[in-house]
Protein backbone atom coordinates (compact mmCIF):
# COMPACT_ATOMS: atom_id res chain seq x y z
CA UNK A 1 36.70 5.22 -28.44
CA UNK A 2 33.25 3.55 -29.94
CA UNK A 3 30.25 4.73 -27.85
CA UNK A 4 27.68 2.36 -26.70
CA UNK A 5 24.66 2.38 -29.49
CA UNK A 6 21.41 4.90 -28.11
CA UNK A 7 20.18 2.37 -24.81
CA UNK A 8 16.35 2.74 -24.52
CA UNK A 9 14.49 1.24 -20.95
CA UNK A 10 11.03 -0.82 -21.09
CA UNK A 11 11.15 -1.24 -24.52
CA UNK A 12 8.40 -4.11 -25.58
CA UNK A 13 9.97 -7.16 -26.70
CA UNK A 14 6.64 -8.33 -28.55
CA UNK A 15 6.78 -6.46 -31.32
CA UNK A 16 10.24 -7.87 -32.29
CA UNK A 17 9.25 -11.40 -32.07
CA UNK A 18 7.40 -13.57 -34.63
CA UNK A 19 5.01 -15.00 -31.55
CA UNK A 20 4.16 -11.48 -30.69
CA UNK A 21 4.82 -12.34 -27.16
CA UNK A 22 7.11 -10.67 -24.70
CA UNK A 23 6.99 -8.44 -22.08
CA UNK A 24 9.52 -5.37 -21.58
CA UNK A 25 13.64 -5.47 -21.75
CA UNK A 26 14.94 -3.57 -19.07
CA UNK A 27 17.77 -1.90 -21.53
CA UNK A 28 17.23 -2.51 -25.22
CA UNK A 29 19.82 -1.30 -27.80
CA UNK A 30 20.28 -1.67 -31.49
CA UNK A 31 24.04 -2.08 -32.82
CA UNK A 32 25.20 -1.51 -36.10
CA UNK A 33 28.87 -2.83 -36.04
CA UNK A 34 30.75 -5.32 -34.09
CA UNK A 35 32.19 -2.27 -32.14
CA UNK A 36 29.23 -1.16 -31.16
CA UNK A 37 27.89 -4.59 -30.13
CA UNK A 38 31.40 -4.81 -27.88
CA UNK A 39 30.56 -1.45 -26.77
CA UNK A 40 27.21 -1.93 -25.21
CA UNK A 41 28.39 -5.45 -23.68
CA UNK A 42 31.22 -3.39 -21.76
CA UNK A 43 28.52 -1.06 -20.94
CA UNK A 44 26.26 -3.67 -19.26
CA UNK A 45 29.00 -5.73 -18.09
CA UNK A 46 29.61 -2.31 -16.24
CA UNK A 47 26.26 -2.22 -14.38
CA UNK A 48 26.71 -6.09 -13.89
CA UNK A 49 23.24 -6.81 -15.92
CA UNK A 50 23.05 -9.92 -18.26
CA UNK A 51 22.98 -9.50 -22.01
CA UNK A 52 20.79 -11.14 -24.78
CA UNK A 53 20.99 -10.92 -28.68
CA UNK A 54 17.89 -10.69 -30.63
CA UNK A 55 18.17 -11.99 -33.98
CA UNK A 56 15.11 -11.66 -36.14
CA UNK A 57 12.63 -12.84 -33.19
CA UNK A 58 11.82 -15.63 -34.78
CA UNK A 59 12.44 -18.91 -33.24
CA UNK A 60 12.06 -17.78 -30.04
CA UNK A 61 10.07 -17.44 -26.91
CA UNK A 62 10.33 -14.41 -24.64
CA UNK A 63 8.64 -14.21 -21.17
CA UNK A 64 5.89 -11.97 -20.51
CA UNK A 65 8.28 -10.35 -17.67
CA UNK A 66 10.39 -9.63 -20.00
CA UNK A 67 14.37 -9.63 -20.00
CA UNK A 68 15.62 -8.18 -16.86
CA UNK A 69 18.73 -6.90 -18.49
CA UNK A 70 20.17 -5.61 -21.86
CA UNK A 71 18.63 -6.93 -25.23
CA UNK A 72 20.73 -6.01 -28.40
CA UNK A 73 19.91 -6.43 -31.88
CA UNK A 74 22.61 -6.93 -34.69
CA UNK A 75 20.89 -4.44 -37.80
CA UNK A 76 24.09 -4.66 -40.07
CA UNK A 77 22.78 -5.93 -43.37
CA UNK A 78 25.87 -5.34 -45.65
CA UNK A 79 26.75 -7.62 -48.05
CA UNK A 80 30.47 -7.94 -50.38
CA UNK A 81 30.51 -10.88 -53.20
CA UNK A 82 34.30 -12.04 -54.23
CA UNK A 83 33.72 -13.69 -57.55
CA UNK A 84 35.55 -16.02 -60.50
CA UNK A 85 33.11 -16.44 -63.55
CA UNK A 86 31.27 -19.72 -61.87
CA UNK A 87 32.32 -19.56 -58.58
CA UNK A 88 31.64 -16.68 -55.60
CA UNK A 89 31.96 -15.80 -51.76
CA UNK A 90 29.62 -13.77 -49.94
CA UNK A 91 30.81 -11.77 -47.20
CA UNK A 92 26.91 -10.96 -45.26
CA UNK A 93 26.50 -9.41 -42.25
CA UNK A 94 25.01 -11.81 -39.63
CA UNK A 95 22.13 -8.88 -39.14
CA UNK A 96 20.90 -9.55 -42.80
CA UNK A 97 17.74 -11.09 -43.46
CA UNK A 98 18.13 -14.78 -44.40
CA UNK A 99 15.25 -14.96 -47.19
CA UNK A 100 15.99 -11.38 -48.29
CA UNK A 101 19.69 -11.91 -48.88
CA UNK A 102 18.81 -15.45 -50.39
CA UNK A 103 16.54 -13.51 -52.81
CA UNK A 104 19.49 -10.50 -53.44
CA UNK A 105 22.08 -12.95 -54.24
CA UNK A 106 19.61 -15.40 -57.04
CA UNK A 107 18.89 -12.08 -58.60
CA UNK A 108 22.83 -11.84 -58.93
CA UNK A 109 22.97 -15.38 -60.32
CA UNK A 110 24.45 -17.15 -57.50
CA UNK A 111 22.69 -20.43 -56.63
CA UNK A 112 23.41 -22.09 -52.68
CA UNK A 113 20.81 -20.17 -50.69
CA UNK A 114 17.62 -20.60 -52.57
CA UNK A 115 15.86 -22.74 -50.33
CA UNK A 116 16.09 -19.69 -47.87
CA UNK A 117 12.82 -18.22 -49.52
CA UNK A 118 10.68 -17.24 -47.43
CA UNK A 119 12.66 -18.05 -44.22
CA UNK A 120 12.37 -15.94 -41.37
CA UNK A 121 15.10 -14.83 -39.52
CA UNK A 122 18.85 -13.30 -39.75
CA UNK A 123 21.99 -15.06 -41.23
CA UNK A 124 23.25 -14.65 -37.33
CA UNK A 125 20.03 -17.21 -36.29
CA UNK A 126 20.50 -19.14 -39.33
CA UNK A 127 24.66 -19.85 -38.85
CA UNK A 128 23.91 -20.54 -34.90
CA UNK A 129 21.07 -22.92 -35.59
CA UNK A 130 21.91 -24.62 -38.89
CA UNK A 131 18.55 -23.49 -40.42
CA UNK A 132 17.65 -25.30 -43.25
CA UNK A 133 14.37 -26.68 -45.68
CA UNK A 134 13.42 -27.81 -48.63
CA UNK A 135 16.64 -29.62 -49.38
CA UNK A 136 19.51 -27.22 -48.44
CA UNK A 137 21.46 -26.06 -45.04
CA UNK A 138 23.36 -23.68 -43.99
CA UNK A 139 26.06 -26.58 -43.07
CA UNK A 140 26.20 -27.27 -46.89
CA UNK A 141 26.65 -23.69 -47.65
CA UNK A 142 28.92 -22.10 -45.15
CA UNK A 143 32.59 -21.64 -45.65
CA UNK A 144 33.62 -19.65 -42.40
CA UNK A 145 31.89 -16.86 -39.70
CA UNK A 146 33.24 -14.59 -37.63
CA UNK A 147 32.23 -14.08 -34.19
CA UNK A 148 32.70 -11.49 -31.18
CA UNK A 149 34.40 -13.80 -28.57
CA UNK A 150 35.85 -12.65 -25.86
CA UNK A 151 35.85 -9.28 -26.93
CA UNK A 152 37.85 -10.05 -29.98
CA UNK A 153 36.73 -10.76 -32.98
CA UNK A 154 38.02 -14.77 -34.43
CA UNK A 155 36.83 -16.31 -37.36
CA UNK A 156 35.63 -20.13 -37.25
CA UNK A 157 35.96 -22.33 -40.30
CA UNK A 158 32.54 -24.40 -40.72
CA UNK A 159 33.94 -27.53 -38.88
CA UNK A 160 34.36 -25.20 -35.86
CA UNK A 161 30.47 -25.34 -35.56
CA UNK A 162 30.33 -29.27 -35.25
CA UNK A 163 26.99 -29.10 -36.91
CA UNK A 164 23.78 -31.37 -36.17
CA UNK A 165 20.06 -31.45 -37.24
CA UNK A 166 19.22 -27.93 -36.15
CA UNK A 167 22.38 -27.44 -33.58
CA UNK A 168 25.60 -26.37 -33.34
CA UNK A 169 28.64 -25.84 -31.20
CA UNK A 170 27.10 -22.50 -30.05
CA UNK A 171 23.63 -23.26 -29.63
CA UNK A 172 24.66 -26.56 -27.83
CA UNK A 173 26.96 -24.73 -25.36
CA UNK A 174 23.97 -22.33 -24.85
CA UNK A 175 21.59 -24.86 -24.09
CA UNK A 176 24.08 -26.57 -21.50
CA UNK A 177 27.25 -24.71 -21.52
CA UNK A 178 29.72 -27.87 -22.08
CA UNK A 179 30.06 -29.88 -25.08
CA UNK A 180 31.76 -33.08 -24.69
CA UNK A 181 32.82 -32.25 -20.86
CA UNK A 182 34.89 -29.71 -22.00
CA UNK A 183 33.92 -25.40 -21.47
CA UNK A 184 33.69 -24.08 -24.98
CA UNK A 185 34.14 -20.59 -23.89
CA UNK A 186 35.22 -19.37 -20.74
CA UNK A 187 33.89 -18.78 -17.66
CA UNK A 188 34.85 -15.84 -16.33
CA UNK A 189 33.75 -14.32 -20.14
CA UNK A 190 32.77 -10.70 -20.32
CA UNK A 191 30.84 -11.55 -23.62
CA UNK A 192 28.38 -14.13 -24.88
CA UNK A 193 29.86 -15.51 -28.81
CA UNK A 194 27.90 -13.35 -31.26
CA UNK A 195 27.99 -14.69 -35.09
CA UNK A 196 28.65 -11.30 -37.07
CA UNK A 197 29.31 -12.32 -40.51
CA UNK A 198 29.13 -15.24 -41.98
CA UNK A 199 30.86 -16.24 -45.59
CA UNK A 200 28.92 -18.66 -48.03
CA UNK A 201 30.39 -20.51 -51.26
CA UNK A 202 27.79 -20.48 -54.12
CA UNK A 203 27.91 -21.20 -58.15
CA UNK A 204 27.35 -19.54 -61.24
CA UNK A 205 22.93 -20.05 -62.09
CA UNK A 206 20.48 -18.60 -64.48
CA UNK A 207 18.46 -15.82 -62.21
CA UNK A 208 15.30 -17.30 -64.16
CA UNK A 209 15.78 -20.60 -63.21
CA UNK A 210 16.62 -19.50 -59.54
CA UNK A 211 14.04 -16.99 -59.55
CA UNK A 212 11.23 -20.52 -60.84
CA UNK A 213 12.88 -22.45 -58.19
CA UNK A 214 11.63 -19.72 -55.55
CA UNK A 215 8.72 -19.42 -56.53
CA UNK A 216 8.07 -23.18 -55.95
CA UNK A 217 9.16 -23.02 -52.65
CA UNK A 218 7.49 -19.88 -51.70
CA UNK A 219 4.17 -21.62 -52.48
CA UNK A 220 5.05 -24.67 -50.74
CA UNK A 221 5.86 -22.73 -47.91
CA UNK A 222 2.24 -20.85 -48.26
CA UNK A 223 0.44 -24.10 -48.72
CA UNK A 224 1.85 -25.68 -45.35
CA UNK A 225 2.37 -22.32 -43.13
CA UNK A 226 -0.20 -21.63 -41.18
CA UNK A 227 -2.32 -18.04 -40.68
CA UNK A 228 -1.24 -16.16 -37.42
CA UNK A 229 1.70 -15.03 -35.04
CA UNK A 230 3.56 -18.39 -34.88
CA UNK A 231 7.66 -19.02 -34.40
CA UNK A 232 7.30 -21.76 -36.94
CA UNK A 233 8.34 -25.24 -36.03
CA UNK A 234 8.17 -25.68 -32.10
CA UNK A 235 9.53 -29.10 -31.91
CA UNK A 236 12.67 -30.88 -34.10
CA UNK A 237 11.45 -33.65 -36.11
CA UNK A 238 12.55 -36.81 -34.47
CA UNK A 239 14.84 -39.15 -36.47
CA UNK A 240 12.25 -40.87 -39.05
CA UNK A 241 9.40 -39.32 -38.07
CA UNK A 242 7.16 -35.70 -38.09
CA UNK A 243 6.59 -34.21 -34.85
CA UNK A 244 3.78 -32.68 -36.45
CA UNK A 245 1.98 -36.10 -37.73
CA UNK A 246 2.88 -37.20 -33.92
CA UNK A 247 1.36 -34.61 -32.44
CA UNK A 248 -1.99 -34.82 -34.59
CA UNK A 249 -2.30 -38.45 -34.06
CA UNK A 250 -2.07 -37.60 -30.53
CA UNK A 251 -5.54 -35.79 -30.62
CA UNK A 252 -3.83 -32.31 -30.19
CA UNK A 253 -4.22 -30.34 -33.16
CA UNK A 254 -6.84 -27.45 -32.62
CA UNK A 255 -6.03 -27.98 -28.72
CA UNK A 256 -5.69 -24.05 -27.01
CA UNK A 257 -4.78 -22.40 -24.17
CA UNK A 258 -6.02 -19.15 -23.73
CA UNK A 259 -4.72 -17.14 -26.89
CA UNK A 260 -2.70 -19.63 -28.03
CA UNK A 261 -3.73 -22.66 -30.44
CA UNK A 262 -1.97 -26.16 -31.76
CA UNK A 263 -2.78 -25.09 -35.34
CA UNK A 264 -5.39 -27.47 -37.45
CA UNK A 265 -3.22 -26.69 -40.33
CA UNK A 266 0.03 -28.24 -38.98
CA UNK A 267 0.56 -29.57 -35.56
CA UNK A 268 4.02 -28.51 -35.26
CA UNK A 269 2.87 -24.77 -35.15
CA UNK A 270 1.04 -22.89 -32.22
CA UNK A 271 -0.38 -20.19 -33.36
CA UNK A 272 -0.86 -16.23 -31.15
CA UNK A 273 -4.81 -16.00 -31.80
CA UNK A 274 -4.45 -13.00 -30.17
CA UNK A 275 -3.15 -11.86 -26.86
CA UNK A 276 -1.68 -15.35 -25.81
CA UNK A 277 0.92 -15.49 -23.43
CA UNK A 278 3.91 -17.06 -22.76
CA UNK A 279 2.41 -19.15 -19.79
CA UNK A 280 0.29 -20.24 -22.65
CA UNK A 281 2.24 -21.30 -25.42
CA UNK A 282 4.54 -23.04 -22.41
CA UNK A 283 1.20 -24.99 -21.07
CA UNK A 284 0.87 -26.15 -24.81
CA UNK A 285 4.47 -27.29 -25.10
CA UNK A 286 4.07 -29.38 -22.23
CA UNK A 287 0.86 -30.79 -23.21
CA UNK A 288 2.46 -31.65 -26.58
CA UNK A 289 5.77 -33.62 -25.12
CA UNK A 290 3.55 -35.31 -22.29
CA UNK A 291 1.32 -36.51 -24.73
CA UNK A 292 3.78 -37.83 -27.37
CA UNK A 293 6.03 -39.54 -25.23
CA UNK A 294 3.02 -41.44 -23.39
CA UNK A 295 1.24 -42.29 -26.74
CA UNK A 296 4.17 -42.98 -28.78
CA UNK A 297 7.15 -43.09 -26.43
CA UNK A 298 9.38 -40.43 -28.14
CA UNK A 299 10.41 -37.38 -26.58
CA UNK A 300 9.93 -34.49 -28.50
CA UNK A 301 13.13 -31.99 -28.74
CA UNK A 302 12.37 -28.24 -28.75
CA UNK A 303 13.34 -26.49 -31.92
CA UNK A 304 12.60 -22.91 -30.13
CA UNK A 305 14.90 -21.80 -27.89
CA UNK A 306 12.72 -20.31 -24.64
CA UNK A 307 14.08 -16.96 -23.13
CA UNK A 308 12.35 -17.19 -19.14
């Protein structure tokens, strides 16, 4: 039988976020294999507490009281390549490192995840939100995942996801539990779906050329990215238009709220100045949508997914 993974108590969810913001998980745990991860959901389905995966932290929002029951983080970070001479499959482990595993496989020669550079977050996040930039998705990419459903583990071919700008099947049933007035997962589930591997297609490239076209991006990415504890883009971009440019022509770039700060860099970014709170990131958000929608009459979508 699989024990649970070592379960810590109070353990400070800041330090695991991008925003630097989050107060303490009741039980925290880190898991190492899909086992494990079903071990220490059967543990806190035992104790009847509610479960949470942290991915990389980033993209996220955790209260300042913190999660009142278990937090788990997926660490796995193995990686298998099946290859022909131009053609390959990567087998990663949804607890990898999106930008570092984008950088591992261009050093390899295999082209597909190059606009990754410099992304935060896991390949878990990444496959659950369809993360993409600078001209590539993980939609484009992704051949099949597998995910811990139901305690068993099934594998979902990429149409299974049903993929949108920055959504898919899974985030959509998290954010309101149907899709299409049918349950995507059931009720009476033990276990929330958790991505655990996810397999990308990718092509035969010169690791020079790959390693150029990083480099690009990475300085892009410097030249727009803000200084500071940020989760990145808070808001989706609404169809033909920046919700950045919106939110600067609505007079609130530099705007704070105790620690926390609209960024005068880009609009779409608040920014931890140090010490900020959840309360005030959340006063910011609002602030943000009210104003946009009575300026410009478009409502503003959140890109980070709030954990309250």
């Amino acid at each position: 039988m699989i024990k649970a993974p070592a379960i810590s108590e109070h353990e400070p969810l800041a330090k695991y976020t991008s925003w630097r913001i989050g107060g303490p998980a009741r039980y925290f745990a880190n898991a190492t294999s899909p086992d494990e991860l079903r071990a220490a959901l059967h543990w806190a389905r035992e104790y009847d507490l509610p479960a949470f995966i942290l991915g990389g932290g980033t993209n996220i929002l955790m209260s300042d009281q913190g999660f009142p029951g278990l937090v788990l983080r997926y660490r796995s970070h193995e990686l298998r390549i099946t290859s022909t001479e131009a053609t390959a499959r990567a087998w990663v482990a949804a607890g990898a490192p999106m930008a570092g595993t984008a950088r591992r496989l261009a050093g390899l020669g295999w082209a597909g995840l190059q606009w990754a550079e410099g992304l935060p977050g896991t390949i878990g996040g990444a496959v659950v939100g369809n993360a993409g930039c600078y001209g590539g998705a993980i939609t484009a990419v992704l051949n099949r995942a597998w995910l811990l459903l139901d305690d068993q583990l099934v594998e979902w071919p990429v149409e299974r996801f049903a993929y949108g700008y920055r959504t898919s099947a899974l985030k959509r049933n998290d954010e309101r539990k149907t899709m299409n007035d049918k349950q995507l997962f059931s009720q009476n589930s033990s276990f929330i779906p958790i991505v655990v591997a996810a397999e990308f297609e990718l092509t035969r490239a010169e690791p020079s050329a790959l390693a150029e076209q990083m480099q690009c991006i990475a300085a892009a990415r410097r030249s727009k990215t803000p200084v500071g504890s940020s989760c990145g883009s808070v808001f989706k971009n609404p169809p033909s238009a920046s919700a950045g440019l919106l939110i600067e022509a609505a007079g609130l770039k530099g705007t704070s709220v105790g620690g926390a700060l609209i960024s005068d860099k880009h609009a779409n970014y608040i920014v931890n100045r140090g010490g900020a709170s959840s309360a005030d990131v959340l006063r910011l958000i609002e602030l943000a949508r009210e104003q946009v929608l009575r300026e410009f009459a478009i409502e503003l979508a959140l890109e980070v997914h709030i954990v309250v």
